[in-house]
PDB file of N, CA and C in Angstrom:
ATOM      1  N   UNK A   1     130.808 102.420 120.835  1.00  0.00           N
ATOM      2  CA  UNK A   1     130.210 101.095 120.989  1.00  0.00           C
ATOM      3  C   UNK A   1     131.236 100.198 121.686  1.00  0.00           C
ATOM      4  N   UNK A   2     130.540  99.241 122.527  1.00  0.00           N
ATOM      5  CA  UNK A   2     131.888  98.178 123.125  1.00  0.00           C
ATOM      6  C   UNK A   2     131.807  97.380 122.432  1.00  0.00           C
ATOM      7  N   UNK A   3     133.235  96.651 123.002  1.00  0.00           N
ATOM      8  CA  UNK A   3     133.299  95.768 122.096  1.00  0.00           C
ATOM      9  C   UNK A   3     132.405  94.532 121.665  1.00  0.00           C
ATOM     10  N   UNK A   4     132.127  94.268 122.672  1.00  0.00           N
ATOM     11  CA  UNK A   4     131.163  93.106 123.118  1.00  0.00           C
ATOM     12  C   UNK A   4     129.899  93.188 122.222  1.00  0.00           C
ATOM     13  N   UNK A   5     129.202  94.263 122.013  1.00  0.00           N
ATOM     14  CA  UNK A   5     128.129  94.462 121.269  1.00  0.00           C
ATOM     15  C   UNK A   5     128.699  95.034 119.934  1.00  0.00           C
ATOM     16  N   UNK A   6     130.267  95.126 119.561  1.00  0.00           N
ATOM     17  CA  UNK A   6     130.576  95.387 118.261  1.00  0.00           C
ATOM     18  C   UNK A   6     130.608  93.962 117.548  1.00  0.00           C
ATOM     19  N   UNK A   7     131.187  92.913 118.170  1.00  0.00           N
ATOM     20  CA  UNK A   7     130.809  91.122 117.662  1.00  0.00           C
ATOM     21  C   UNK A   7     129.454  90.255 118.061  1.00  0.00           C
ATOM     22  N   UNK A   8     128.731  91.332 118.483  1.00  0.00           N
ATOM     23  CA  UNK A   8     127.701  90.449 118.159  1.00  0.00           C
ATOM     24  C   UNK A   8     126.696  90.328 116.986  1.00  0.00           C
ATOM     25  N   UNK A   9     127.226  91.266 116.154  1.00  0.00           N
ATOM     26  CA  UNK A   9     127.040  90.924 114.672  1.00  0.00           C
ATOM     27  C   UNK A   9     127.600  90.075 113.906  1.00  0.00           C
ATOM     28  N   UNK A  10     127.331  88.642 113.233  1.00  0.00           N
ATOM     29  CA  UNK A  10     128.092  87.633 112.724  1.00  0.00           C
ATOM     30  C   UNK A  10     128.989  88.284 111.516  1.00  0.00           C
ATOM     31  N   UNK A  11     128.356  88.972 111.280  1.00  0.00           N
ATOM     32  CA  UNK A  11     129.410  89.594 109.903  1.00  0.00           C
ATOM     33  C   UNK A  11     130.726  90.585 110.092  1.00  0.00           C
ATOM     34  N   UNK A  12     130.333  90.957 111.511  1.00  0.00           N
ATOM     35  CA  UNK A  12     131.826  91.878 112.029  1.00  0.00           C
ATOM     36  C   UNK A  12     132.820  90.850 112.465  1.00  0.00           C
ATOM     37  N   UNK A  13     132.574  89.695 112.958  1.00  0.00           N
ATOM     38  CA  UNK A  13     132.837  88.249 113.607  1.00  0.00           C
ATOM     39  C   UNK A  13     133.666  87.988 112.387  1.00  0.00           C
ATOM     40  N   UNK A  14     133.149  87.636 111.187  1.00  0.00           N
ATOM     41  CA  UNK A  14     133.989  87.083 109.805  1.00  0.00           C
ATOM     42  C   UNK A  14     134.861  88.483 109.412  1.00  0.00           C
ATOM     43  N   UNK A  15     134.493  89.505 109.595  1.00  0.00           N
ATOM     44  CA  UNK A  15     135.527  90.293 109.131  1.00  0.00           C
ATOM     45  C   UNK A  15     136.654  90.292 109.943  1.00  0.00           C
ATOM     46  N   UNK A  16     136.414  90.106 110.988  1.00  0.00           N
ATOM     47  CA  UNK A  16     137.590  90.322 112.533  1.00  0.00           C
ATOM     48  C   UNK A  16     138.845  88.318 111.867  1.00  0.00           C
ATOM     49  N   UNK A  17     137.874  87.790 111.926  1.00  0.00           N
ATOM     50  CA  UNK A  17     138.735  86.569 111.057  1.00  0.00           C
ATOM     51  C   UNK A  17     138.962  86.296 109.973  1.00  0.00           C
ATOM     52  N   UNK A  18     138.769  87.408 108.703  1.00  0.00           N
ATOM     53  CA  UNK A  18     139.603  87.699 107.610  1.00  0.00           C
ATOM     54  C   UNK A  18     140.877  88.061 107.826  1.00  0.00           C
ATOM     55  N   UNK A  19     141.074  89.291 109.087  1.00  0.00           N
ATOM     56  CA  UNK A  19     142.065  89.847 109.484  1.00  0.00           C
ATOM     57  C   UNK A  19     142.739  89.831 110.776  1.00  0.00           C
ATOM     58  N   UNK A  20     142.478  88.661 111.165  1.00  0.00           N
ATOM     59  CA  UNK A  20     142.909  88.179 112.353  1.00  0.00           C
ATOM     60  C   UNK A  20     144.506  88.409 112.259  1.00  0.00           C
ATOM     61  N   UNK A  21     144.782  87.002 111.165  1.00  0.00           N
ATOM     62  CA  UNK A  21     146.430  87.183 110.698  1.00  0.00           C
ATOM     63  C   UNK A  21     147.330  88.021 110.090  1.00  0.00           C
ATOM     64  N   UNK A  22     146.234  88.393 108.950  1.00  0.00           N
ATOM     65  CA  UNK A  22     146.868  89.398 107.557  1.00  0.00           C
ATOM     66  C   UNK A  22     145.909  90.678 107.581  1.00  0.00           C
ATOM     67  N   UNK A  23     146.833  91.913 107.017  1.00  0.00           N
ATOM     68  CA  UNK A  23     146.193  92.850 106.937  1.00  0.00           C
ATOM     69  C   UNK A  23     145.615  92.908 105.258  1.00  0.00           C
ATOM     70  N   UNK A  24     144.327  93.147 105.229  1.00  0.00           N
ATOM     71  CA  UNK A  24     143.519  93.553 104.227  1.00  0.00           C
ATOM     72  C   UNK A  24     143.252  94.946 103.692  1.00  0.00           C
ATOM     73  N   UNK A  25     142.675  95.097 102.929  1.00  0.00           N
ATOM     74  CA  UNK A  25     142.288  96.625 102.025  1.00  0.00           C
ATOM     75  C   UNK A  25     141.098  96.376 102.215  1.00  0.00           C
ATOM     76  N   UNK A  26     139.833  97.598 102.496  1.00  0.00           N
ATOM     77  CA  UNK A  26     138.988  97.351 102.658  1.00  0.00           C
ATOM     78  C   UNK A  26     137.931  97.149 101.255  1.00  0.00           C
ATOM     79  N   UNK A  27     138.674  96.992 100.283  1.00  0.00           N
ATOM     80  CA  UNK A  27     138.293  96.117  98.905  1.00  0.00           C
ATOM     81  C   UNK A  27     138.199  95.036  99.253  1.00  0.00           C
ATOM     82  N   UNK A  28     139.398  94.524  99.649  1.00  0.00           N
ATOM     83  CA  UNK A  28     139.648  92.562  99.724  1.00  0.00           C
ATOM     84  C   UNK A  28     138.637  92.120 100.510  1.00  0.00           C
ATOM     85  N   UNK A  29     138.594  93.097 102.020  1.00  0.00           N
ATOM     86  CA  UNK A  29     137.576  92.135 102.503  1.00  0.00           C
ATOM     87  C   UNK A  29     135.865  92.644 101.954  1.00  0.00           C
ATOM     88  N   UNK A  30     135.812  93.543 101.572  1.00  0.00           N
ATOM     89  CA  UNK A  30     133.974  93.924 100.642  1.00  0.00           C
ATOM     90  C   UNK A  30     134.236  92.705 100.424  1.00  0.00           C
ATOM     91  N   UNK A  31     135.464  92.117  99.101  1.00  0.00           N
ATOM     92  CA  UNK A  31     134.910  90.896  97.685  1.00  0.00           C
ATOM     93  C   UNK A  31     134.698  90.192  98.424  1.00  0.00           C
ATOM     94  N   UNK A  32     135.090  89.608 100.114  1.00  0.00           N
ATOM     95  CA  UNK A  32     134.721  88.177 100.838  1.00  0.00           C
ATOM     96  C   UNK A  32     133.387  88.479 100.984  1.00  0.00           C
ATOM     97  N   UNK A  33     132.684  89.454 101.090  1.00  0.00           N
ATOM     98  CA  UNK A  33     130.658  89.018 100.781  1.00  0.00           C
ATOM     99  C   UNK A  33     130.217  89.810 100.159  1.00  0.00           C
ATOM    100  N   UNK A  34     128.706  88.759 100.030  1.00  0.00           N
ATOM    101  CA  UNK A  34     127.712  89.399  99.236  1.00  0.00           C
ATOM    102  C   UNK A  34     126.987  90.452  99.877  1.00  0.00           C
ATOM    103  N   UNK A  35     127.713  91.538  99.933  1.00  0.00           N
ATOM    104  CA  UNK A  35     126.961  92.782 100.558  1.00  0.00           C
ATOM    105  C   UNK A  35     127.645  93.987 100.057  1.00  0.00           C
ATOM    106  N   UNK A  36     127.203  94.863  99.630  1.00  0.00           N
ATOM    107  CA  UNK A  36     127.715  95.981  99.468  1.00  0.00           C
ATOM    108  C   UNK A  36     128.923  96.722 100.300  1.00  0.00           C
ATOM    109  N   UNK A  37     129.722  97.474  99.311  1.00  0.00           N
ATOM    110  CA  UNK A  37     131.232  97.646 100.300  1.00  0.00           C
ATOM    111  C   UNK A  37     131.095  99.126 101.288  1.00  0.00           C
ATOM    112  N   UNK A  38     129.431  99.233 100.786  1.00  0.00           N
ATOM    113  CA  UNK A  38     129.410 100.513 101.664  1.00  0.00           C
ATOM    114  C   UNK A  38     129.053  99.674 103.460  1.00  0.00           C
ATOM    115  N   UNK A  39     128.233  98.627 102.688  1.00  0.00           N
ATOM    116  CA  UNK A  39     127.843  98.518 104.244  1.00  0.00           C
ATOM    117  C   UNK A  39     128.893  97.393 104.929  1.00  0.00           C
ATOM    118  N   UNK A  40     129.975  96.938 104.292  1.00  0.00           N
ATOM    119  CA  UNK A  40     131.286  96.710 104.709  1.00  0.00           C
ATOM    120  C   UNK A  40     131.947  97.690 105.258  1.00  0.00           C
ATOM    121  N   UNK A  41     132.157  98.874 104.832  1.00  0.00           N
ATOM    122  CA  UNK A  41     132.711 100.324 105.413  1.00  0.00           C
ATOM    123  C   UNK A  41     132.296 100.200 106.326  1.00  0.00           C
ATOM    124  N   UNK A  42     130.828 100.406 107.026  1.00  0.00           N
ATOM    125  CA  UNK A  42     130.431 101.057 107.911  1.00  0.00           C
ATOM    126  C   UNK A  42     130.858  99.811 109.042  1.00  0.00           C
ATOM    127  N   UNK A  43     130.431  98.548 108.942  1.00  0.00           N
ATOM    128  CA  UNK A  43     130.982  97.349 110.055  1.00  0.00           C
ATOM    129  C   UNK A  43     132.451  97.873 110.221  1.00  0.00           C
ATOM    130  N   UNK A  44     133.422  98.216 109.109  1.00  0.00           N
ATOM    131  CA  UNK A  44     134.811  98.268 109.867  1.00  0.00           C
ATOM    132  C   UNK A  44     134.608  99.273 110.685  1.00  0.00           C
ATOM    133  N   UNK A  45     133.768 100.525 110.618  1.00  0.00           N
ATOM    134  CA  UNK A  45     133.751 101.492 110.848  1.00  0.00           C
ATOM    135  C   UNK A  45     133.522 101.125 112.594  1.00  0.00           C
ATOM    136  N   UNK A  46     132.469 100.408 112.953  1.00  0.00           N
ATOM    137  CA  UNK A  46     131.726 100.160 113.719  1.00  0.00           C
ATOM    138  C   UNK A  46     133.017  99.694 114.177  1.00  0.00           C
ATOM    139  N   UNK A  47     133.841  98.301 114.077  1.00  0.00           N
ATOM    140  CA  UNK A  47     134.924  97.873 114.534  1.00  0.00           C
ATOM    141  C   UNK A  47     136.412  98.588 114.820  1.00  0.00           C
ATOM    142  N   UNK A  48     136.682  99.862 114.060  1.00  0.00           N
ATOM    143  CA  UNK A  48     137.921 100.852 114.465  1.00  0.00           C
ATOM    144  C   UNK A  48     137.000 100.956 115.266  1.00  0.00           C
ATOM    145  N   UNK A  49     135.779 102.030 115.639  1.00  0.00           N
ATOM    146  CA  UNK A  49     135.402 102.967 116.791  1.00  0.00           C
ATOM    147  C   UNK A  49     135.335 101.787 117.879  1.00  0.00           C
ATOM    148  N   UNK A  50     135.171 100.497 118.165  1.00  0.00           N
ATOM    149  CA  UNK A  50     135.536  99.578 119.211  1.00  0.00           C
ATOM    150  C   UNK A  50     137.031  99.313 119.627  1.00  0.00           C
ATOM    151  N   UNK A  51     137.875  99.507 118.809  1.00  0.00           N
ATOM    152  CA  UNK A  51     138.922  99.192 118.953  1.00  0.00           C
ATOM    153  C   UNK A  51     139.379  98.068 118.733  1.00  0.00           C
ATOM    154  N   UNK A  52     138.452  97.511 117.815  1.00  0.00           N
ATOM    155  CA  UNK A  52     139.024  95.695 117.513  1.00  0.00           C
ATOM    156  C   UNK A  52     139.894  95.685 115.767  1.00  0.00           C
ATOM    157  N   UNK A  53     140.084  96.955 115.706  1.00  0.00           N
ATOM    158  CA  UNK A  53     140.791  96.947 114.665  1.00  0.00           C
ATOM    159  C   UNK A  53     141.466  98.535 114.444  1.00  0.00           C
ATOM    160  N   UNK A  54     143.032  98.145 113.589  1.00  0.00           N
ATOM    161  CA  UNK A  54     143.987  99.383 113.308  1.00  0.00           C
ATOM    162  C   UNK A  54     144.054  99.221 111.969  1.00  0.00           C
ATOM    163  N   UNK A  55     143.740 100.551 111.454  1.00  0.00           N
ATOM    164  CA  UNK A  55     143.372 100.919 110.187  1.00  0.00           C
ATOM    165  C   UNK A  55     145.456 101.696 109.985  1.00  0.00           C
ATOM    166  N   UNK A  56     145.340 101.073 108.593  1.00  0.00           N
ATOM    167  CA  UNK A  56     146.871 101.886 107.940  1.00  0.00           C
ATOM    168  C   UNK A  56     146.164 102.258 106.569  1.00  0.00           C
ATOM    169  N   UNK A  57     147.156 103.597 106.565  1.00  0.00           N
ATOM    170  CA  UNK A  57     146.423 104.078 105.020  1.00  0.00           C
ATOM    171  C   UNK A  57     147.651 104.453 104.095  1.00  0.00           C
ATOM    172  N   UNK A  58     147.580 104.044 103.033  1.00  0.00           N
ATOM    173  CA  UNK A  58     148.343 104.036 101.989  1.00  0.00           C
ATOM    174  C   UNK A  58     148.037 104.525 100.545  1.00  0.00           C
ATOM    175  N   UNK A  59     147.871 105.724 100.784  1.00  0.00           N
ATOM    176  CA  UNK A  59     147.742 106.365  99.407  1.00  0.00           C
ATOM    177  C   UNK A  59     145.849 106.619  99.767  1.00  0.00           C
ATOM    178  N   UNK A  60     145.584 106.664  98.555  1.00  0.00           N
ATOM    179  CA  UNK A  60     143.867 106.108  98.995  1.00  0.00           C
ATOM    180  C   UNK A  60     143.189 104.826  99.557  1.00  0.00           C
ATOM    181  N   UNK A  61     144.273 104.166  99.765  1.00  0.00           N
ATOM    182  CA  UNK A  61     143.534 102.855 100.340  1.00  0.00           C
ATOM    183  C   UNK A  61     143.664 102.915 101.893  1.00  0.00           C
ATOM    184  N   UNK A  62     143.371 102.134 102.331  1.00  0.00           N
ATOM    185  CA  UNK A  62     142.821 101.852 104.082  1.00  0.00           C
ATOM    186  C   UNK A  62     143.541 100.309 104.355  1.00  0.00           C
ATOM    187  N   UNK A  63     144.214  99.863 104.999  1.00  0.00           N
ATOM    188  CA  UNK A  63     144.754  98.738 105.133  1.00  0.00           C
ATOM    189  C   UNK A  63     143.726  98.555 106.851  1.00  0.00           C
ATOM    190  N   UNK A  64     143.324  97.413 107.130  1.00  0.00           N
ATOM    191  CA  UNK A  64     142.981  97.199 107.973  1.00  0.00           C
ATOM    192  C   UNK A  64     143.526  95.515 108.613  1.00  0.00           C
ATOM    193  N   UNK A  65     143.716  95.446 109.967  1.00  0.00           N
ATOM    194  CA  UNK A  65     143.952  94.855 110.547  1.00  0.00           C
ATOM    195  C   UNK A  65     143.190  94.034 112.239  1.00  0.00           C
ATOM    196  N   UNK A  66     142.955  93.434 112.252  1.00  0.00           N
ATOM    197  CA  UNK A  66     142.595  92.808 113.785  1.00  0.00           C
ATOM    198  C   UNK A  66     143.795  93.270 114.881  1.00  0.00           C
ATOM    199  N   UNK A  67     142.851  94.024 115.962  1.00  0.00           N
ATOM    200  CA  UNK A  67     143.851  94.709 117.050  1.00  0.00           C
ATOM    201  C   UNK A  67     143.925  93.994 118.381  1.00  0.00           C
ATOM    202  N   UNK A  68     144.658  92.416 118.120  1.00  0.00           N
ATOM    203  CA  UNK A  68     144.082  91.648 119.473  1.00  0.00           C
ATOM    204  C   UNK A  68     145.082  92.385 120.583  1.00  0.00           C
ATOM    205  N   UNK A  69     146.123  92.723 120.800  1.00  0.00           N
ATOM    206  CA  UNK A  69     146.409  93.797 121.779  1.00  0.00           C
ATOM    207  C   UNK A  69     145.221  94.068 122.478  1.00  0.00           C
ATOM    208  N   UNK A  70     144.916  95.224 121.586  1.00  0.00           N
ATOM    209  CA  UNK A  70     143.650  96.222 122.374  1.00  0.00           C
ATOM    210  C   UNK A  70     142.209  95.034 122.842  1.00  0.00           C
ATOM    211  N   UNK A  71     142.168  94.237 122.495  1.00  0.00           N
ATOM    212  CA  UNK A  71     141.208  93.072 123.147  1.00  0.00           C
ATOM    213  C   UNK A  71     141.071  92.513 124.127  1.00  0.00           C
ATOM    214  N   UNK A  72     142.298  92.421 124.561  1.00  0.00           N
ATOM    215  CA  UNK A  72     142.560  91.084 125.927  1.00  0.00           C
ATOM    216  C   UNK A  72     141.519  90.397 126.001  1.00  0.00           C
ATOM    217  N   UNK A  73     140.884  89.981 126.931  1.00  0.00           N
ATOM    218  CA  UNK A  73     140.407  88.359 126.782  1.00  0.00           C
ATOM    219  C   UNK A  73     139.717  88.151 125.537  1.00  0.00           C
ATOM    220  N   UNK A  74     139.034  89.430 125.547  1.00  0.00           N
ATOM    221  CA  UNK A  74     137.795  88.466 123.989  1.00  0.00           C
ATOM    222  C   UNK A  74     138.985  88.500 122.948  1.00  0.00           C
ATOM    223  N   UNK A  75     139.906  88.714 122.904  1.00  0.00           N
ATOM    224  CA  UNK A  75     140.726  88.052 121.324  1.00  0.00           C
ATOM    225  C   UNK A  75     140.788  86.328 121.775  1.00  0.00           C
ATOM    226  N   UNK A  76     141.177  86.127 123.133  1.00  0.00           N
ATOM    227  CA  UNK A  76     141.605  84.500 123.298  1.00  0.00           C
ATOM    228  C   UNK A  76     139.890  83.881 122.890  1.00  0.00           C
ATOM    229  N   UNK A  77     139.021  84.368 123.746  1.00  0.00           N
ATOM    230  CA  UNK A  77     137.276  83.700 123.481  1.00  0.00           C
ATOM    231  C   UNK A  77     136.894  83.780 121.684  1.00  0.00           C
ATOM    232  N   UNK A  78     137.456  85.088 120.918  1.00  0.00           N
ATOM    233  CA  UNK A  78     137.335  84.417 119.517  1.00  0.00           C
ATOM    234  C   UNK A  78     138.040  83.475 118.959  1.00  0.00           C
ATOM    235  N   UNK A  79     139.142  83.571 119.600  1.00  0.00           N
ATOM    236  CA  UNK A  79     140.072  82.569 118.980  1.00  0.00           C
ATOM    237  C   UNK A  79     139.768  80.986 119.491  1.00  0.00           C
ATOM    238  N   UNK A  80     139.198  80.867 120.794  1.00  0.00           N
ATOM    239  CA  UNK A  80     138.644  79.769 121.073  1.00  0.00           C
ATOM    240  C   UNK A  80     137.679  79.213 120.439  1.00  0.00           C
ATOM    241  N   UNK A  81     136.200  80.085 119.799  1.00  0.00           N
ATOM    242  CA  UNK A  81     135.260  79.901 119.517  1.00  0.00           C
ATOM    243  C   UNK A  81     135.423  79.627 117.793  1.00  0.00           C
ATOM    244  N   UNK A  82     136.777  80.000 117.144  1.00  0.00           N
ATOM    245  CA  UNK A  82     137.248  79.982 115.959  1.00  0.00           C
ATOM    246  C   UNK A  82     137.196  78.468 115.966  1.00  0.00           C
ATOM    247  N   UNK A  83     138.367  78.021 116.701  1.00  0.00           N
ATOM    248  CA  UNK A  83     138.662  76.971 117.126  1.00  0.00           C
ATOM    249  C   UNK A  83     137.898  75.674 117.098  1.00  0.00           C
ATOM    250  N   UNK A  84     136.852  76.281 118.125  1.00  0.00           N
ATOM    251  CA  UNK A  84     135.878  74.796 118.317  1.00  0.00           C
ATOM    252  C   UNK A  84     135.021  74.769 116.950  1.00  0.00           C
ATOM    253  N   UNK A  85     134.762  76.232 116.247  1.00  0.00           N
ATOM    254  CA  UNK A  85     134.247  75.855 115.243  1.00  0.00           C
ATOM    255  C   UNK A  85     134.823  74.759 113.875  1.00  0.00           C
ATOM    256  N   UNK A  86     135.715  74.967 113.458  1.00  0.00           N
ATOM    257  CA  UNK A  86     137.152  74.228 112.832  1.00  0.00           C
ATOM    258  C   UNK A  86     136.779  72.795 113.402  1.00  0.00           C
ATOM    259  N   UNK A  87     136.844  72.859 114.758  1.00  0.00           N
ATOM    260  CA  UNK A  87     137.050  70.918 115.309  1.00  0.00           C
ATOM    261  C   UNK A  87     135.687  70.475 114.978  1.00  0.00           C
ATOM    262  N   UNK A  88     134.427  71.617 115.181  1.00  0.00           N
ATOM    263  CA  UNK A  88     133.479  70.861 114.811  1.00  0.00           C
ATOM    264  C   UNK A  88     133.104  70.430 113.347  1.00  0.00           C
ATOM    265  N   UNK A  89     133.366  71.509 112.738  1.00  0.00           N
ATOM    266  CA  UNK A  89     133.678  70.723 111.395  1.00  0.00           C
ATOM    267  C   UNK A  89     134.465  69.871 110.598  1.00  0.00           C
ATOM    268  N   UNK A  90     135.218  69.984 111.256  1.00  0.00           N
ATOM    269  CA  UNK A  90     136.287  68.522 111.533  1.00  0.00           C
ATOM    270  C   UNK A  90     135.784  67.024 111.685  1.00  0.00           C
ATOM    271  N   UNK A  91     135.395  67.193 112.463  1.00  0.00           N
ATOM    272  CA  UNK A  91     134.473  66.193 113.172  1.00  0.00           C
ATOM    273  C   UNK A  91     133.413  66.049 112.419  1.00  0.00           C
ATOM    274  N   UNK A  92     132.644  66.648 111.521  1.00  0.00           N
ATOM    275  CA  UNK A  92     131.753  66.371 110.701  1.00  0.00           C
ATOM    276  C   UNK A  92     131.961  66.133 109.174  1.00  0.00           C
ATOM    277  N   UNK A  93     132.720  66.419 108.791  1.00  0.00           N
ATOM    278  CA  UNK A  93     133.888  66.019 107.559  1.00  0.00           C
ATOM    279  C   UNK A  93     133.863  64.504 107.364  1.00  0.00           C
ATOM    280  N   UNK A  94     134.914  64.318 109.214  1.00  0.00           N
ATOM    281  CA  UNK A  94     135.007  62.943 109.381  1.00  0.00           C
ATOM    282  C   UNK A  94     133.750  62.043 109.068  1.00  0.00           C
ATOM    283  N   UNK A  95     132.546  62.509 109.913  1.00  0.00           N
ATOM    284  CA  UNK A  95     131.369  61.768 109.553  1.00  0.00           C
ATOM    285  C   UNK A  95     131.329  61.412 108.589  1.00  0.00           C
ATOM    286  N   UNK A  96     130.805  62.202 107.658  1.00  0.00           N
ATOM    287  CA  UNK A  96     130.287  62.444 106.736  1.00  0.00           C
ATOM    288  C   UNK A  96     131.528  61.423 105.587  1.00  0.00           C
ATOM    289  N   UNK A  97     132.408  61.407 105.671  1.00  0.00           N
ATOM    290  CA  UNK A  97     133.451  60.374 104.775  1.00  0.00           C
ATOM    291  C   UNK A  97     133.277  58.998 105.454  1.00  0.00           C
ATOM    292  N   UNK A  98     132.894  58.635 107.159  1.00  0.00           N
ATOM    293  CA  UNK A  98     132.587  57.631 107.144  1.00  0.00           C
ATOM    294  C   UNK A  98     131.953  56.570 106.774  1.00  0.00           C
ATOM    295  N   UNK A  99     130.616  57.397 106.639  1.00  0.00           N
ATOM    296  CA  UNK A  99     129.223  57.344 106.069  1.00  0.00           C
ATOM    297  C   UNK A  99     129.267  57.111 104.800  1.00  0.00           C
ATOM    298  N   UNK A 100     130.095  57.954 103.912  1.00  0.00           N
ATOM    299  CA  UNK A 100     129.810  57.415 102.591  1.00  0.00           C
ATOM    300  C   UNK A 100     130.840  56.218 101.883  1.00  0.00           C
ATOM    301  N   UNK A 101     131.818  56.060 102.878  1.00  0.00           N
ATOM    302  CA  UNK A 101     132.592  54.659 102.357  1.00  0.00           C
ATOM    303  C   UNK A 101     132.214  53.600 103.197  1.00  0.00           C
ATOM    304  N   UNK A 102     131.110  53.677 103.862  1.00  0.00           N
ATOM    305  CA  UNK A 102     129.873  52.223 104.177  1.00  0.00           C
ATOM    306  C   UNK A 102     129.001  51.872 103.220  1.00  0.00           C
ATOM    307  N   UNK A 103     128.483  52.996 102.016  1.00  0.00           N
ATOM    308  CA  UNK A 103     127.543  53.146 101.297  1.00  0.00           C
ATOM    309  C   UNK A 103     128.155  51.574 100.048  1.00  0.00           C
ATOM    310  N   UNK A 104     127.195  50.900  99.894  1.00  0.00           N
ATOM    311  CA  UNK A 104     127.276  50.153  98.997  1.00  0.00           C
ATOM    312  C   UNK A 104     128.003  50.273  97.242  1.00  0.00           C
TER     313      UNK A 104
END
């Protein structure tokens, strides 16, 4: 699978930015959702065979990691799109505290 059609699933998207920075066990990231850790397996699965991630194994566990190396541009376009997401909620935070210290 490429990569391109390996993130266009939103949930491979949040796993790729669990482990953007830090490497995870593929326990840690199952407990970040409500979905079964089988069908967590299979998204990383989907994401090693793209190459957007390097798996380390330690004993029985699986350490997994984000492989922006092997990415070139689309690591900078997630990291952009990370980004604007953050400012936009930023920006709506702000609202939203404006709004309620006008409130009577």
């Amino acid at each position: 699978m490429d990569q391109v059609k390996a993130i266009s699933e939103p949930r491979r998207r949040a796993i790729l930015r669990l482990i953007w920075e830090d490497e995870m066990s593929a326990g840690e990231i199952a407990d970040s959702f409500e979905v079964t850790f089988g069908a967590v397996s299979q998204h990383l699965k989907v994401l090693r065979d793209a190459g957007l991630v390097v798996v380390r194994k330690d004993g029985t566990k699986r350490y997994y990691r984000a492989n922006r190396a092997g990415m070139g541009a689309l690591a900078s376009y997630l990291e952009s799109m990370w980004v604007s997401s953050l400012d936009t909620l930023a920006v709506l935070a702000e609202q939203a505290e404006r709004e309620k210290e006008r409130e009577p």
